[in-house]
C-alpha atoms as a PDB file:
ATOM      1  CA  UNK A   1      81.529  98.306 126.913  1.00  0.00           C
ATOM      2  CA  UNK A   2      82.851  94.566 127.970  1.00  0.00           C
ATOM      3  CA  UNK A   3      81.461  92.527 130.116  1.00  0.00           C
ATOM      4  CA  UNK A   4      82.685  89.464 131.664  1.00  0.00           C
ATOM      5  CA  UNK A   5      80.449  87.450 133.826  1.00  0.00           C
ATOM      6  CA  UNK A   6      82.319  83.834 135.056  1.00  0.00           C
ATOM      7  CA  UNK A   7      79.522  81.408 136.160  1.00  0.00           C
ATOM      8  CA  UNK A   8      80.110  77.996 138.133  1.00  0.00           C
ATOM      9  CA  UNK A   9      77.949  76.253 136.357  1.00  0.00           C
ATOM     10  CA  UNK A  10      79.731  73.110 134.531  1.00  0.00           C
ATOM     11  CA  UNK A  11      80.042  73.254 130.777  1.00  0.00           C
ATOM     12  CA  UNK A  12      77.314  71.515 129.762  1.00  0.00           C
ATOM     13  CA  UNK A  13      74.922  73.848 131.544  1.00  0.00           C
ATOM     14  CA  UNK A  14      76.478  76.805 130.190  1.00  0.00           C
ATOM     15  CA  UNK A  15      75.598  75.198 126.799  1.00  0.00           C
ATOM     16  CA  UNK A  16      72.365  75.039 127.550  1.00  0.00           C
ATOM     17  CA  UNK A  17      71.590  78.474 129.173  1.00  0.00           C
ATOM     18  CA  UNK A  18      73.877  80.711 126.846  1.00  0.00           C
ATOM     19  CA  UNK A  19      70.940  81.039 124.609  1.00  0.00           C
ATOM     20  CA  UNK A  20      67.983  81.366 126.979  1.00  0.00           C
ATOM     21  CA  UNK A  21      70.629  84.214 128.348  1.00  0.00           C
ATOM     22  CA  UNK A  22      71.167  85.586 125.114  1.00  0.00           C
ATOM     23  CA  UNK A  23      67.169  85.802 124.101  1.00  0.00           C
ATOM     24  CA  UNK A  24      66.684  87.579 127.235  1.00  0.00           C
ATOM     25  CA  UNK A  25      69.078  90.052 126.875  1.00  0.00           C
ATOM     26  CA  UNK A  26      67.837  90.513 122.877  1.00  0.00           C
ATOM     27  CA  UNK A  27      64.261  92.478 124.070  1.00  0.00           C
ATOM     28  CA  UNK A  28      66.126  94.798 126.370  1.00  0.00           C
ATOM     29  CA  UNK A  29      68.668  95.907 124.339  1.00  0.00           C
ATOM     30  CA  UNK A  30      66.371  96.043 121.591  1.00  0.00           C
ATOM     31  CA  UNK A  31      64.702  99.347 123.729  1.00  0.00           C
ATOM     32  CA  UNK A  32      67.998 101.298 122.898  1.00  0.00           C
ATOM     33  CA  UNK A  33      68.986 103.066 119.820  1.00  0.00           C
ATOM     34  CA  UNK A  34      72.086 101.390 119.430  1.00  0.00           C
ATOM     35  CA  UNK A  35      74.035  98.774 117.562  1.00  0.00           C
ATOM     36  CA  UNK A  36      75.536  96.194 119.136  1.00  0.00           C
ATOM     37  CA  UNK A  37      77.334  92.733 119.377  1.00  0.00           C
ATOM     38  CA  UNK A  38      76.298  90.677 122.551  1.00  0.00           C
ATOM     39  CA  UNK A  39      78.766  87.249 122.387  1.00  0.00           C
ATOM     40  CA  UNK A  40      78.713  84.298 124.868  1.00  0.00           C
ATOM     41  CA  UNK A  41      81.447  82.132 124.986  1.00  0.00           C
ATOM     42  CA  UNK A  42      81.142  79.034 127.209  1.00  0.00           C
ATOM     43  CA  UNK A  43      83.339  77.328 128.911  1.00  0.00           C
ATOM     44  CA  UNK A  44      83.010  74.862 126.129  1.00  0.00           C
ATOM     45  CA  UNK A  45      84.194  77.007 123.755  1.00  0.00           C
ATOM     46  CA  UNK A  46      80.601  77.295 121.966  1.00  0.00           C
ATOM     47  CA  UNK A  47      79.993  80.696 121.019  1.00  0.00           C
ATOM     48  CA  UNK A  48      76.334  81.806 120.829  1.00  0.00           C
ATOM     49  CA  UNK A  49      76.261  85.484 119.225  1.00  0.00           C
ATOM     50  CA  UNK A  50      73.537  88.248 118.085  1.00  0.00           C
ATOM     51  CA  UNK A  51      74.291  91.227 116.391  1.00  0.00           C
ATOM     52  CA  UNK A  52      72.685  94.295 115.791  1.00  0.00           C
ATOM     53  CA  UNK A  53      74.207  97.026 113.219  1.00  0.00           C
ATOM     54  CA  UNK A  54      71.003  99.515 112.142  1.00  0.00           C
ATOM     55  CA  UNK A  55      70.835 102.422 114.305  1.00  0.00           C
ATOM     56  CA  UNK A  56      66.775 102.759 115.455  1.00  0.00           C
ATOM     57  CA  UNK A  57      65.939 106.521 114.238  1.00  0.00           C
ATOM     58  CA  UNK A  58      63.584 106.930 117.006  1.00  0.00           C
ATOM     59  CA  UNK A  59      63.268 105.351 120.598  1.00  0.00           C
ATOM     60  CA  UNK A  60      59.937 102.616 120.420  1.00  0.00           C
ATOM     61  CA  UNK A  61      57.123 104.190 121.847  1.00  0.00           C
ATOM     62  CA  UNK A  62      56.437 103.404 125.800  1.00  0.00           C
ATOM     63  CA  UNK A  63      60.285 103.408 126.310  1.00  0.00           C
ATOM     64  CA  UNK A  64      60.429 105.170 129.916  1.00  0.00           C
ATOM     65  CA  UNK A  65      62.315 108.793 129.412  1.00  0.00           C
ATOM     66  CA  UNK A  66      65.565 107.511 131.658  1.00  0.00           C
ATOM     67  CA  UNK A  67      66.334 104.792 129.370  1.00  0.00           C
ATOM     68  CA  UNK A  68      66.039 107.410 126.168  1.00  0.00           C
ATOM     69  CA  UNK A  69      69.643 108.379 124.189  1.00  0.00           C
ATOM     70  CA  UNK A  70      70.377 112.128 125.014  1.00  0.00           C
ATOM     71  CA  UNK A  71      69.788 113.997 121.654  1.00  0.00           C
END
């Protein structure tokens, strides 16, 4: 999956919400059993990045069935 999202904010701005962005996305992927790369390049060309690469062997407890992997 890729996704693009162009904002209008000026490039100082992006600067400084890229990484409230990031840490909000970090809890909700954090649900899935996945691994992942979530990058953020601004139109400064700062890069704010957070990886993921272990595979959870179970879904977290209180994880709502429709957001559960198929097995």
């Amino acid at each position: 999956m890729d996704i693009h999202f162009i904002s209008s904010l000026t490039p100082d701005d992006e600067d400084r919400v890229a990484p409230a962005l990031l840490e909000a996305l970090k809890p909700m992927l954090a649900l899935l059993p996945i691994a992942y790369t979530v990058r953020i390049r601004t139109a400064s060309n700062t890069v704010f990045q957070q990886t993921r690469t272990d595979l959870a062997d179970e879904v977290p407890e209180g994880v709502p069935q429709d957001v559960r992997m198929p097995s």
